[in-house]
PDB file of N, CA and C in Angstrom:
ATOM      1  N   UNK A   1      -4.458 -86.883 -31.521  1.00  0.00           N
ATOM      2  CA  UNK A   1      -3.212 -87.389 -30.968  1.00  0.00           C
ATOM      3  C   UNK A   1      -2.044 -86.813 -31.754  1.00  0.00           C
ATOM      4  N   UNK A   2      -0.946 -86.397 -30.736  1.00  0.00           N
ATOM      5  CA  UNK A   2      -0.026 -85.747 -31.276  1.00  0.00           C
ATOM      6  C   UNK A   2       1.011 -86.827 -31.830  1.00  0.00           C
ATOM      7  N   UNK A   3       2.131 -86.838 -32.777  1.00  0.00           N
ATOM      8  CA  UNK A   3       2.822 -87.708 -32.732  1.00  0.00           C
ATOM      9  C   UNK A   3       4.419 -86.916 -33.196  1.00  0.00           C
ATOM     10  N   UNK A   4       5.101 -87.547 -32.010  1.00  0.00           N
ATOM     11  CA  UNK A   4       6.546 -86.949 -31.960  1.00  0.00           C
ATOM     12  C   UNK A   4       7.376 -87.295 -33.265  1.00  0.00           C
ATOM     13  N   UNK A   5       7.739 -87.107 -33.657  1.00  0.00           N
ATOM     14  CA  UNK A   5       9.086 -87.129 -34.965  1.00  0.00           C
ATOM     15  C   UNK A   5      10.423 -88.241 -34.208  1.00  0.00           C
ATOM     16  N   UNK A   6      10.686 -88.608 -35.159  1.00  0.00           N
ATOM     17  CA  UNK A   6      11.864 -89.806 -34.947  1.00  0.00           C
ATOM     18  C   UNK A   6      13.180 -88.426 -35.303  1.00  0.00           C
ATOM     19  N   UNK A   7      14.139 -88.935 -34.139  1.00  0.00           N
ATOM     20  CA  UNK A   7      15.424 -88.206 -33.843  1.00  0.00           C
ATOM     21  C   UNK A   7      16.130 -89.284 -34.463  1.00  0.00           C
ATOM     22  N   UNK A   8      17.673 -89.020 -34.852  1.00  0.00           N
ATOM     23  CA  UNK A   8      18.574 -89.536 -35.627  1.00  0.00           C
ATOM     24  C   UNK A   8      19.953 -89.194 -34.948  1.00  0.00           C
ATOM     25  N   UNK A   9      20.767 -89.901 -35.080  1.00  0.00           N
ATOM     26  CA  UNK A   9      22.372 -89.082 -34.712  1.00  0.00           C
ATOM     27  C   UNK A   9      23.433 -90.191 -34.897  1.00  0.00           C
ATOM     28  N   UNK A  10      24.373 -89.862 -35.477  1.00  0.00           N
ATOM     29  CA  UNK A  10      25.666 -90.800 -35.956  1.00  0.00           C
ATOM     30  C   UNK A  10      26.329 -91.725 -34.806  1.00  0.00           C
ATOM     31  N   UNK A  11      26.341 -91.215 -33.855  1.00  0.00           N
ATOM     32  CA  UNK A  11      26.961 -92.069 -32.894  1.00  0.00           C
ATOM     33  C   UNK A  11      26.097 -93.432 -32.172  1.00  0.00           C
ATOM     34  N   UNK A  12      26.294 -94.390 -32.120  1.00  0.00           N
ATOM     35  CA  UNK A  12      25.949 -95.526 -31.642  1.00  0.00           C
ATOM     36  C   UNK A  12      25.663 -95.102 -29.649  1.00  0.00           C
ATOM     37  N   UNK A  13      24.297 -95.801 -29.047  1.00  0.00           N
ATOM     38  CA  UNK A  13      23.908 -95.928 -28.232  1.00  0.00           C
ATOM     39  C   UNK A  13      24.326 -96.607 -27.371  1.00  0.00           C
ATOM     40  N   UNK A  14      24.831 -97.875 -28.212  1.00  0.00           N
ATOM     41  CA  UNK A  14      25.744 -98.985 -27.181  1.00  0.00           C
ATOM     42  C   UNK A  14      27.187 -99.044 -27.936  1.00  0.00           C
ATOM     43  N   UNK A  15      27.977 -99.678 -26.330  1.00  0.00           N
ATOM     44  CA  UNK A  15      28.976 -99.850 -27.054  1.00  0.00           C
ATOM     45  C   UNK A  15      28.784-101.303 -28.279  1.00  0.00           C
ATOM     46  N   UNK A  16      29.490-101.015 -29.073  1.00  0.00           N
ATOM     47  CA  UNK A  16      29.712-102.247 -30.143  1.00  0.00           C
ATOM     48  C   UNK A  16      30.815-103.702 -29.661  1.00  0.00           C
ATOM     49  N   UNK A  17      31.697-103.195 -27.963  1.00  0.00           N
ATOM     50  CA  UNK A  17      32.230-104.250 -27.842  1.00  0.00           C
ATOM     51  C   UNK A  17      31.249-105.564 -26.648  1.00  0.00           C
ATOM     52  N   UNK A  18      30.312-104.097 -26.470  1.00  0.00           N
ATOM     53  CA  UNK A  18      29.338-105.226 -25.477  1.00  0.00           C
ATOM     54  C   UNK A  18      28.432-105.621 -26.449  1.00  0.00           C
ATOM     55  N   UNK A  19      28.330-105.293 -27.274  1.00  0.00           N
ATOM     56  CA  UNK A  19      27.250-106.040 -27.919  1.00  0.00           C
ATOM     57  C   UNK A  19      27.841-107.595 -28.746  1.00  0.00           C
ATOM     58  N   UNK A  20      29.030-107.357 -29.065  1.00  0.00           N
ATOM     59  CA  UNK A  20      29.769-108.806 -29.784  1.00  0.00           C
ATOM     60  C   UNK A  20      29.828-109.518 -28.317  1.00  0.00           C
ATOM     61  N   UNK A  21      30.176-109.349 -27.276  1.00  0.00           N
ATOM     62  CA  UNK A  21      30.260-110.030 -26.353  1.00  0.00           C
ATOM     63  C   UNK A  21      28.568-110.898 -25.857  1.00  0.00           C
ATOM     64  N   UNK A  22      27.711-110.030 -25.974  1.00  0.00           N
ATOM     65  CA  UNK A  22      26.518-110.537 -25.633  1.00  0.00           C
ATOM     66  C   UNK A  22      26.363-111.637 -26.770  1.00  0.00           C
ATOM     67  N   UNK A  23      26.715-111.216 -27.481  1.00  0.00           N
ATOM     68  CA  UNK A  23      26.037-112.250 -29.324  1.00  0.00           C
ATOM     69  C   UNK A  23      26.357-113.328 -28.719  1.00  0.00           C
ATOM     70  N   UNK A  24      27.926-112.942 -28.508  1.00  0.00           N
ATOM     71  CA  UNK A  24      28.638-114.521 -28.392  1.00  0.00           C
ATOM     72  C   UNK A  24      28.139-115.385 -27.149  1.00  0.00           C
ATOM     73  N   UNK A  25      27.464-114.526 -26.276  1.00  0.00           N
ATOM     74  CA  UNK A  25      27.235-115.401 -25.272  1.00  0.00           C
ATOM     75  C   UNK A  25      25.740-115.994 -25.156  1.00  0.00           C
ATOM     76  N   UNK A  26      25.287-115.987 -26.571  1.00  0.00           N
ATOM     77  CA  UNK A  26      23.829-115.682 -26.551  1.00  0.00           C
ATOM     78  C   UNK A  26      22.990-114.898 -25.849  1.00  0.00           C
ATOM     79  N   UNK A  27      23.251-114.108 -24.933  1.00  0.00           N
ATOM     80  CA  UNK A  27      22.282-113.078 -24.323  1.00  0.00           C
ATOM     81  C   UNK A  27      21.309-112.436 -25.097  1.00  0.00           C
ATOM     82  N   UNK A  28      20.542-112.542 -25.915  1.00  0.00           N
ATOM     83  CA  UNK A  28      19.659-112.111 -27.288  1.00  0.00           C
ATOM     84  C   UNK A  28      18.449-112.136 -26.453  1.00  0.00           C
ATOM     85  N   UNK A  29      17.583-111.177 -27.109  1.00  0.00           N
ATOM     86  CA  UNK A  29      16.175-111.616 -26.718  1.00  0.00           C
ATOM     87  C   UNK A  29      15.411-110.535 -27.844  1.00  0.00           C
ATOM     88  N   UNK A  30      14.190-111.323 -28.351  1.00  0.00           N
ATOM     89  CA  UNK A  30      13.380-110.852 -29.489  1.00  0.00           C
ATOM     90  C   UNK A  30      12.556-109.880 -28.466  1.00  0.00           C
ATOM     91  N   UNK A  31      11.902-108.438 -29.263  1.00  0.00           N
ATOM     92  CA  UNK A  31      11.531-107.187 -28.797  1.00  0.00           C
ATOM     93  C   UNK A  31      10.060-107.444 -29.264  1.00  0.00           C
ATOM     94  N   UNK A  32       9.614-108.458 -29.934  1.00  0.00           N
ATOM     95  CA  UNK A  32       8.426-108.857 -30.778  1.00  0.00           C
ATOM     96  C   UNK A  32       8.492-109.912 -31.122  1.00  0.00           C
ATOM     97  N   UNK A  33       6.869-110.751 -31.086  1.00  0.00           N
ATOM     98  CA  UNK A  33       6.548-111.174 -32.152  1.00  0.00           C
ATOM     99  C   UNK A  33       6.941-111.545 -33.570  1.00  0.00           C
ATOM    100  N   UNK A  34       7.014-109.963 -33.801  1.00  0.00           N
ATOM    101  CA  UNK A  34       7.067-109.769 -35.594  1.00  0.00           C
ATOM    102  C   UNK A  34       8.563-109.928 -35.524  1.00  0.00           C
ATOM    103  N   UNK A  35       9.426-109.690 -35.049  1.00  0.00           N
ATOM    104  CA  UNK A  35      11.232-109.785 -35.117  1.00  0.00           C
ATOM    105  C   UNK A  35      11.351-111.840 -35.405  1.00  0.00           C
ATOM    106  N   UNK A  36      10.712-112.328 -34.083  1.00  0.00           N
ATOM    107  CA  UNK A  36      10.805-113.662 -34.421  1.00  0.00           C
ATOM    108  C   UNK A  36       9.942-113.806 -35.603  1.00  0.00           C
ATOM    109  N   UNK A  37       8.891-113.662 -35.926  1.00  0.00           N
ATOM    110  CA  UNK A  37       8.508-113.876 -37.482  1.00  0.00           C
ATOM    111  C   UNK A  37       8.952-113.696 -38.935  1.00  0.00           C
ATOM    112  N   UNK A  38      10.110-112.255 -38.109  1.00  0.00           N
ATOM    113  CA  UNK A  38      11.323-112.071 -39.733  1.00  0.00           C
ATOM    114  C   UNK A  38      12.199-112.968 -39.208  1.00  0.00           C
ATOM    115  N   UNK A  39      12.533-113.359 -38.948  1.00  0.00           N
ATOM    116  CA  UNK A  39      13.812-114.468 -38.503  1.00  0.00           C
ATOM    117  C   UNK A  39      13.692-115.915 -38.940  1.00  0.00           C
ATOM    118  N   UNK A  40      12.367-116.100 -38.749  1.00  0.00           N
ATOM    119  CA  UNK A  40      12.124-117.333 -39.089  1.00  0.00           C
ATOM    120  C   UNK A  40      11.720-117.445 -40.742  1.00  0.00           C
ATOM    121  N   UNK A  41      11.068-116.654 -41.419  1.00  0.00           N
ATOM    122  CA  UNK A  41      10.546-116.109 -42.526  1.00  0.00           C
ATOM    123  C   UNK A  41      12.667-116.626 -43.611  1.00  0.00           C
ATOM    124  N   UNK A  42      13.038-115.747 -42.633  1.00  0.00           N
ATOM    125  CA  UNK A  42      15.057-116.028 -43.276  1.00  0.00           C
ATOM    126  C   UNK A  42      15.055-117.157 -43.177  1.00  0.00           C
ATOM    127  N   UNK A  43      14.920-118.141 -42.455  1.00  0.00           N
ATOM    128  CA  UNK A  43      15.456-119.301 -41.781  1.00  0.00           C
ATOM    129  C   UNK A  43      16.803-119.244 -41.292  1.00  0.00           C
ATOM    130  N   UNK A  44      16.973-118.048 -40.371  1.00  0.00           N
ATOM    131  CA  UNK A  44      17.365-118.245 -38.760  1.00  0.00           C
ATOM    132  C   UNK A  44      17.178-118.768 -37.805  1.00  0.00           C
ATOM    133  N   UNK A  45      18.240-119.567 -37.591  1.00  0.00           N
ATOM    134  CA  UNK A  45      18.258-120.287 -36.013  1.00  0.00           C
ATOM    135  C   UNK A  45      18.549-119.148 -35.362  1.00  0.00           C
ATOM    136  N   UNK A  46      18.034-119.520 -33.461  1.00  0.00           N
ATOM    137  CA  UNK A  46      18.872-118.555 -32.765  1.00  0.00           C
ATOM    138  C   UNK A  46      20.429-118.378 -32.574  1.00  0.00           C
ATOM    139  N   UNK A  47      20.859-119.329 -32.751  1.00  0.00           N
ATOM    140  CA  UNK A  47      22.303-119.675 -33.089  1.00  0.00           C
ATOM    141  C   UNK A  47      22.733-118.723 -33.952  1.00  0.00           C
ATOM    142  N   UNK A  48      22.118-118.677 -35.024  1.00  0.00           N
ATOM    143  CA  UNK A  48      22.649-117.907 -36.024  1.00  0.00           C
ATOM    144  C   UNK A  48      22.430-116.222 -36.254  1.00  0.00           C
ATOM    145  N   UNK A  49      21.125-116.315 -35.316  1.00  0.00           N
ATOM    146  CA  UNK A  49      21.315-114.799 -35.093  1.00  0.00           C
ATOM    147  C   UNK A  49      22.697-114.278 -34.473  1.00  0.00           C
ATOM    148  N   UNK A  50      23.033-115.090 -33.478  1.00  0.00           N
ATOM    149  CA  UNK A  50      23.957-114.346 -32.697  1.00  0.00           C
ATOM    150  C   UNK A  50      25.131-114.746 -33.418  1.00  0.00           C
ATOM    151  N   UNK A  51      25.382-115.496 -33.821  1.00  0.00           N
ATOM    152  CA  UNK A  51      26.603-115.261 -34.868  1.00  0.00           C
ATOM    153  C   UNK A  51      26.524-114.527 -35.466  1.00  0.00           C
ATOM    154  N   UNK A  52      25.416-113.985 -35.870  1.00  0.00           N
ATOM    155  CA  UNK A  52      25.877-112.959 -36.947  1.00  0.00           C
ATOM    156  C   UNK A  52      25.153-111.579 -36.041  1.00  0.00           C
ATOM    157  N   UNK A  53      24.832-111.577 -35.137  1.00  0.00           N
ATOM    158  CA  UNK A  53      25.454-110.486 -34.020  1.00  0.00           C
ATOM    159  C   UNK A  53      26.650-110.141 -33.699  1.00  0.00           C
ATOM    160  N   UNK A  54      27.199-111.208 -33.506  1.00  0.00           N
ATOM    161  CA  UNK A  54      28.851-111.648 -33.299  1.00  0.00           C
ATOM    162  C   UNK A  54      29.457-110.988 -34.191  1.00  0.00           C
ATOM    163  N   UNK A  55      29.275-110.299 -35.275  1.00  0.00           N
ATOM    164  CA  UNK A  55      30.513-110.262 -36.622  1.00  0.00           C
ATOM    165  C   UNK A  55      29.782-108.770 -36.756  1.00  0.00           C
ATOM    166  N   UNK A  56      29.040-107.987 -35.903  1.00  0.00           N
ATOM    167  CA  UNK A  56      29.151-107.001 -36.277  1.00  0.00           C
ATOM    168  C   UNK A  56      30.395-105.925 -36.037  1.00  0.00           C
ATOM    169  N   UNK A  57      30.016-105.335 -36.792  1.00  0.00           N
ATOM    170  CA  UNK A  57      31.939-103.933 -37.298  1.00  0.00           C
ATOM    171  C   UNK A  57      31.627-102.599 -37.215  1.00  0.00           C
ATOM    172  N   UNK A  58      31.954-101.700 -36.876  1.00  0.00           N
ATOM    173  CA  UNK A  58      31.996-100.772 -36.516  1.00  0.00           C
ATOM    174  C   UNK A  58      31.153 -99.758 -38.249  1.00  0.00           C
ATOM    175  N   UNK A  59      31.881-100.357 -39.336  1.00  0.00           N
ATOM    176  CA  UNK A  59      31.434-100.111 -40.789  1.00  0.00           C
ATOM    177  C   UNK A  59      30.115-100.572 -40.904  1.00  0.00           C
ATOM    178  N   UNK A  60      29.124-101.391 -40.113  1.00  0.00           N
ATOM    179  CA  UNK A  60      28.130-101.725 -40.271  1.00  0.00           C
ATOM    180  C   UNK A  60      26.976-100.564 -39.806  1.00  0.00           C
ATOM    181  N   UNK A  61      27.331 -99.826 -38.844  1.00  0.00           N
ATOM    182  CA  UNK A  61      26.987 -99.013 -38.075  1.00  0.00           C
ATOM    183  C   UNK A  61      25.672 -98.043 -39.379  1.00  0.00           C
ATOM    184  N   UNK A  62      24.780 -98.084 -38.880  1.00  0.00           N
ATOM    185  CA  UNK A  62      24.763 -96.803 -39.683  1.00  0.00           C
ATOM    186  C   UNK A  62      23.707 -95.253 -39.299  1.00  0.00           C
ATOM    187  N   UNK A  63      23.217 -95.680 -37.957  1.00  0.00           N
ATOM    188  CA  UNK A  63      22.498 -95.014 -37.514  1.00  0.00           C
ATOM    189  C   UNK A  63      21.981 -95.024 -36.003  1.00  0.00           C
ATOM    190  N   UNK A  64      21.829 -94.383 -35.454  1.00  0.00           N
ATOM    191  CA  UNK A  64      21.043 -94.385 -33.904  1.00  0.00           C
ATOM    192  C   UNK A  64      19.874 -93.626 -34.210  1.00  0.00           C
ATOM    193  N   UNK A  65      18.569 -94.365 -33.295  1.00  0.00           N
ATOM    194  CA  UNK A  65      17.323 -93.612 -34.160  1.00  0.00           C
ATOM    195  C   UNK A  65      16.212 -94.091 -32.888  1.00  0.00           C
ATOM    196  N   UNK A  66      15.517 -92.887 -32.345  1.00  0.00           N
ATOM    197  CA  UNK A  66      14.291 -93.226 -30.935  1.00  0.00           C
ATOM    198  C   UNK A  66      13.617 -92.279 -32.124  1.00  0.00           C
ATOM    199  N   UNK A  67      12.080 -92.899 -31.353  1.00  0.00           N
ATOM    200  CA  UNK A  67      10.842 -92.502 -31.463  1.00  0.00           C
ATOM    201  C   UNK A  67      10.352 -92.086 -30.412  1.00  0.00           C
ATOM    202  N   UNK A  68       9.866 -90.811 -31.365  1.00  0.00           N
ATOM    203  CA  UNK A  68       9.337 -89.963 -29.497  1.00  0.00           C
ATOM    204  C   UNK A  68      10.383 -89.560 -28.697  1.00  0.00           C
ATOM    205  N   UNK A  69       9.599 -90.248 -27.086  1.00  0.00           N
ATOM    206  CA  UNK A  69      10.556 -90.412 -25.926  1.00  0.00           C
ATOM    207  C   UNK A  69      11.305 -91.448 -25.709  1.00  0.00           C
ATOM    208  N   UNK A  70      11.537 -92.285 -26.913  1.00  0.00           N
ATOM    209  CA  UNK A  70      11.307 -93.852 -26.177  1.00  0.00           C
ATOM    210  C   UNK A  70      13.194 -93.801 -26.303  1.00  0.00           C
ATOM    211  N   UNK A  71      13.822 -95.442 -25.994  1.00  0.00           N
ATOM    212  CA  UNK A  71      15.008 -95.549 -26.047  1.00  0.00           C
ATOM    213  C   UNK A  71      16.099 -95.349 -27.582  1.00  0.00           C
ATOM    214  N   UNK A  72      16.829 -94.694 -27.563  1.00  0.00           N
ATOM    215  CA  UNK A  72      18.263 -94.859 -28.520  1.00  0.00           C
ATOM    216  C   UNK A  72      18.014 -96.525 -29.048  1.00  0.00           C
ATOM    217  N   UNK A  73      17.825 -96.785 -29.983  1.00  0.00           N
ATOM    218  CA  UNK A  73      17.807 -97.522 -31.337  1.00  0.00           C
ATOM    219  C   UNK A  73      19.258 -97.325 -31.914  1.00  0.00           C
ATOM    220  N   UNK A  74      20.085 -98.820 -32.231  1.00  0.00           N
ATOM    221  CA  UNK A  74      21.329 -98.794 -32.838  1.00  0.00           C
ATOM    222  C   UNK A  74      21.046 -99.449 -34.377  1.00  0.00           C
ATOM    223  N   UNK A  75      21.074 -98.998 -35.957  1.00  0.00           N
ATOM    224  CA  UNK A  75      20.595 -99.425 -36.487  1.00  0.00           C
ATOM    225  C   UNK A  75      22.203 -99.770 -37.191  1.00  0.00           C
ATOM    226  N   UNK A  76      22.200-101.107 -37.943  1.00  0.00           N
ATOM    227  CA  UNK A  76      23.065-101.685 -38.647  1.00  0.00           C
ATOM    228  C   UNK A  76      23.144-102.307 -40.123  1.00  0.00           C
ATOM    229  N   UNK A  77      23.136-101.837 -41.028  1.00  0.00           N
ATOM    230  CA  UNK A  77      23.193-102.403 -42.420  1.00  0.00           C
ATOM    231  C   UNK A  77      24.449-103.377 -42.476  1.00  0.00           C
ATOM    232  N   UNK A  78      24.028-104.892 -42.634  1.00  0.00           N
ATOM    233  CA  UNK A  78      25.438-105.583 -42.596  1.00  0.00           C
ATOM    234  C   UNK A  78      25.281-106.563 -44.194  1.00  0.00           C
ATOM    235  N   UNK A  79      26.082-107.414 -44.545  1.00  0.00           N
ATOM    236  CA  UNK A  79      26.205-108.762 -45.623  1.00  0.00           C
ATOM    237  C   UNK A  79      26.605-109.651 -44.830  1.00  0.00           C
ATOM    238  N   UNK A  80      25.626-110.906 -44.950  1.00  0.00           N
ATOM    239  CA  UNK A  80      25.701-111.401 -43.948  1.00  0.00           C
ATOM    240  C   UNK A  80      25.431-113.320 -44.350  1.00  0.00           C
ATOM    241  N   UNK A  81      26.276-114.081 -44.553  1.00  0.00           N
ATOM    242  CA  UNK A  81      25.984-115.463 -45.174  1.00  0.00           C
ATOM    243  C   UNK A  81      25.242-116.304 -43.988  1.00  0.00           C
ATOM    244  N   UNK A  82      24.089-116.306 -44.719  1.00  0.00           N
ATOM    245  CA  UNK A  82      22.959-116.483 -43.996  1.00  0.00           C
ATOM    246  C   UNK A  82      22.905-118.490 -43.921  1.00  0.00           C
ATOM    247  N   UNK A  83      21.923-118.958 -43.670  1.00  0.00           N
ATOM    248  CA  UNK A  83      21.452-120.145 -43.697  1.00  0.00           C
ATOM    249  C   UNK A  83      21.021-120.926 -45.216  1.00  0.00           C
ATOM    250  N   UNK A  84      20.978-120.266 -45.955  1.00  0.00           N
ATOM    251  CA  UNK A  84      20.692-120.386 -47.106  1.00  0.00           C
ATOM    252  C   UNK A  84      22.158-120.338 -48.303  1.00  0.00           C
ATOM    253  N   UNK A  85      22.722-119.985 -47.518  1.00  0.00           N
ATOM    254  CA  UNK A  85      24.440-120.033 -48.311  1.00  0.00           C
ATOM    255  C   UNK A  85      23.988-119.021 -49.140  1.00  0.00           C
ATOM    256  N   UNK A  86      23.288-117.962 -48.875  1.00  0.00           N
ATOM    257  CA  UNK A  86      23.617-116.693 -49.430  1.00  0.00           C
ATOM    258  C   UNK A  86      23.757-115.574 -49.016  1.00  0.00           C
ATOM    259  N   UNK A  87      24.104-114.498 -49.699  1.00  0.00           N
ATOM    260  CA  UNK A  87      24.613-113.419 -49.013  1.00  0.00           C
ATOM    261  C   UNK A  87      23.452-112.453 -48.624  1.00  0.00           C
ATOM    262  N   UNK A  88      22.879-112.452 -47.085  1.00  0.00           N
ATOM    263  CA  UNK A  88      21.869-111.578 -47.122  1.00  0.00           C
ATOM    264  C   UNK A  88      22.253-110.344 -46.967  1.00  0.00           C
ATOM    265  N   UNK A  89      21.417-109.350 -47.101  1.00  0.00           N
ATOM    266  CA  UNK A  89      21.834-108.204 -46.897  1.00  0.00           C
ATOM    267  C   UNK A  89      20.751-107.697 -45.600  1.00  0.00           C
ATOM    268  N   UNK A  90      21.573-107.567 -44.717  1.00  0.00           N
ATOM    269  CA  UNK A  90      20.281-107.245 -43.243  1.00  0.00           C
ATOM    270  C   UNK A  90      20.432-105.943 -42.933  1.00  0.00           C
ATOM    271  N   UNK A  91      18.829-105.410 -42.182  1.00  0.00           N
ATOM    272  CA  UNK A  91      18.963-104.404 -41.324  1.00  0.00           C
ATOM    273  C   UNK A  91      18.456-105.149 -40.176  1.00  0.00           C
ATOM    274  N   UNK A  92      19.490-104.433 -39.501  1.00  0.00           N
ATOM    275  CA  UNK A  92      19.505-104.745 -37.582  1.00  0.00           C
ATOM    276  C   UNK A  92      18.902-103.803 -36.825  1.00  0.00           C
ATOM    277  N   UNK A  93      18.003-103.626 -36.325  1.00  0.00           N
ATOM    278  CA  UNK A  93      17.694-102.470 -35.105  1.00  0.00           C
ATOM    279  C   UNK A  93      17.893-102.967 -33.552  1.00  0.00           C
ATOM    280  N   UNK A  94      18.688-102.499 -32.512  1.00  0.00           N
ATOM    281  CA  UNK A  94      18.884-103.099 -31.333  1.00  0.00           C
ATOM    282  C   UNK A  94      19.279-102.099 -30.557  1.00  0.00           C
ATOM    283  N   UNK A  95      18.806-102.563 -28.842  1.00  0.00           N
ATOM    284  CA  UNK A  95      19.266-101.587 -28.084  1.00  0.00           C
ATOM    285  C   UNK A  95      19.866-102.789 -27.143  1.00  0.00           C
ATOM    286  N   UNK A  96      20.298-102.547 -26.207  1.00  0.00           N
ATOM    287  CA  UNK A  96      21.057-102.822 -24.874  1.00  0.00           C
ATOM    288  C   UNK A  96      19.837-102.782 -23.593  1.00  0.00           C
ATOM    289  N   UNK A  97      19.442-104.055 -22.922  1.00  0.00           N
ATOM    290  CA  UNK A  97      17.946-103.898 -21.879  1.00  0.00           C
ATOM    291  C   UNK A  97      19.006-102.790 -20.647  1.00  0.00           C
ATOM    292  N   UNK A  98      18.165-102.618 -19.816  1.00  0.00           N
ATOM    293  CA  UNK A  98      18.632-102.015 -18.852  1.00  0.00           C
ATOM    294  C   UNK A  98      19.390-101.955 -18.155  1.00  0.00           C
ATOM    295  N   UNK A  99      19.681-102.894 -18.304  1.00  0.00           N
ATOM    296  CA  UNK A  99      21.303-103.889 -16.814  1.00  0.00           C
ATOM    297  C   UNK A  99      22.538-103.855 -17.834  1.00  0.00           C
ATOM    298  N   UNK A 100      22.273-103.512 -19.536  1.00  0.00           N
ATOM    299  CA  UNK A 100      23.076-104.017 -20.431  1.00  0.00           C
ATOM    300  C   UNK A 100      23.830-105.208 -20.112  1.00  0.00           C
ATOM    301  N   UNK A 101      22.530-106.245 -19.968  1.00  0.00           N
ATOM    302  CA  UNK A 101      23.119-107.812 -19.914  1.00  0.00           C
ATOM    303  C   UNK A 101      22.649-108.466 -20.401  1.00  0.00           C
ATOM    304  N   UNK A 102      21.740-107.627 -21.797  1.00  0.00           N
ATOM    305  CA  UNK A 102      21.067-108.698 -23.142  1.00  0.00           C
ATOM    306  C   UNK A 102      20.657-107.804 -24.105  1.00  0.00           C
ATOM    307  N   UNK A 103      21.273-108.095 -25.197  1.00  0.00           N
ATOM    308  CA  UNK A 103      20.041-107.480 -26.075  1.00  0.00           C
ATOM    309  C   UNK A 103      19.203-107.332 -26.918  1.00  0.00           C
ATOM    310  N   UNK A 104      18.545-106.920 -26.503  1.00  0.00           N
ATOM    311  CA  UNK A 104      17.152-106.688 -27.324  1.00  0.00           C
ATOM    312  C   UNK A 104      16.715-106.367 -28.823  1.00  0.00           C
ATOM    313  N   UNK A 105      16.867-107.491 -29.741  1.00  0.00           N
ATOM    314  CA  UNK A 105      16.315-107.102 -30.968  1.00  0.00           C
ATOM    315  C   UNK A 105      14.817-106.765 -31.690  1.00  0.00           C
ATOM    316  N   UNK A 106      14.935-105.770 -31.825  1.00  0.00           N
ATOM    317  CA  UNK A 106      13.607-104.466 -32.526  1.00  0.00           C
ATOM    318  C   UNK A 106      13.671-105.276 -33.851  1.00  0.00           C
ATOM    319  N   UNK A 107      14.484-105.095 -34.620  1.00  0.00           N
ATOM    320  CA  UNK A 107      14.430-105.587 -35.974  1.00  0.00           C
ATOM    321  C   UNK A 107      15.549-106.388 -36.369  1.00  0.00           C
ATOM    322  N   UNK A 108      15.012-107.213 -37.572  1.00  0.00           N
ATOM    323  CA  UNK A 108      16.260-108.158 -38.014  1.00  0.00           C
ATOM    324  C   UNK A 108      15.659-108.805 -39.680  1.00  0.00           C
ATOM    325  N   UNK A 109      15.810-108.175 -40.622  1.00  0.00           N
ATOM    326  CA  UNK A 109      14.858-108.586 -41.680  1.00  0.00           C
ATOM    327  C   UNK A 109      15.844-107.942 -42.816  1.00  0.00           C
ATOM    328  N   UNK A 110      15.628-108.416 -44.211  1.00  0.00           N
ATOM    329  CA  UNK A 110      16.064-108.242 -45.433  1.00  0.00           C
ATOM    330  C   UNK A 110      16.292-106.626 -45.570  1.00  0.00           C
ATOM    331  N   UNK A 111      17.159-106.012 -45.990  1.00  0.00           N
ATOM    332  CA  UNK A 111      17.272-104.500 -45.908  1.00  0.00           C
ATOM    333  C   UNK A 111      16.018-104.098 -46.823  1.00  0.00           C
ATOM    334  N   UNK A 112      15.528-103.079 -46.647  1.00  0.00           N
ATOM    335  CA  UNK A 112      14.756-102.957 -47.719  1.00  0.00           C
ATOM    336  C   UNK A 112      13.348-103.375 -47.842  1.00  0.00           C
ATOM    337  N   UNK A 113      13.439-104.851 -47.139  1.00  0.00           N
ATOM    338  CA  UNK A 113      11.968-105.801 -47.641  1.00  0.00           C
ATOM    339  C   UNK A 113      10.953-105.159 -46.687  1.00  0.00           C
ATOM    340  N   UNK A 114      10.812-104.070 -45.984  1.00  0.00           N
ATOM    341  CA  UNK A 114       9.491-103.907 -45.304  1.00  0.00           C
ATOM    342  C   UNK A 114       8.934-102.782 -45.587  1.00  0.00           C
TER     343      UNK A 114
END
């Protein structure tokens, strides 16, 4: 089995003003299992995911990234005062579903911790 190489590129996949708009409206939906298992692992509510969907910035940005053939991946390094009254430091991976009328979180876990 062959396996394709992961592509990279600076510019963001979605826009960043539909995506604060979705946060806020809760439109979220976990891409896995394992996404709700890092979330909960934080002690994230869904509430609080999307708030802190909500507060993403353009400076958070730090990558667009597919595997293979598959979809544009928006990746986000943010600081982020979590549930715990501390300052987490997250990586975000997310795309926009098809209709871009929710989106879809790939990843959401401690920068670093995987």
């Amino acid at each position: 089995m062959v396996t394709q190489g992961n592509e990279t590129r600076e510019k963001p996949a979605c826009a960043l003003s539909r995506i604060i708009e979705l946060a806020a409206q809760q439109a979220v939906t976990y891409g896995s299992s394992r996404v709700q298992n890092h979330i909960d692992a934080l002690g994230y509510s869904f509430e609080a995911v999307c708030a802190c969907l909500a507060q993403l910035r353009s400076e958070d940005f730090k990558e667009a990234v597919r595997y293979g053939n598959g979809p544009w991946l928006d990746v986000y390094l943010m600081s982020y005062n979590g549930p715990s009254n501390q300052c987490d430091p997250l990586y975000i991976k997310l795309k926009l579903d098809r209709d871009c009328v929710c989106i879809v979180l790939c990843s959401f876990h401690r920068e670093g911790a995987l």
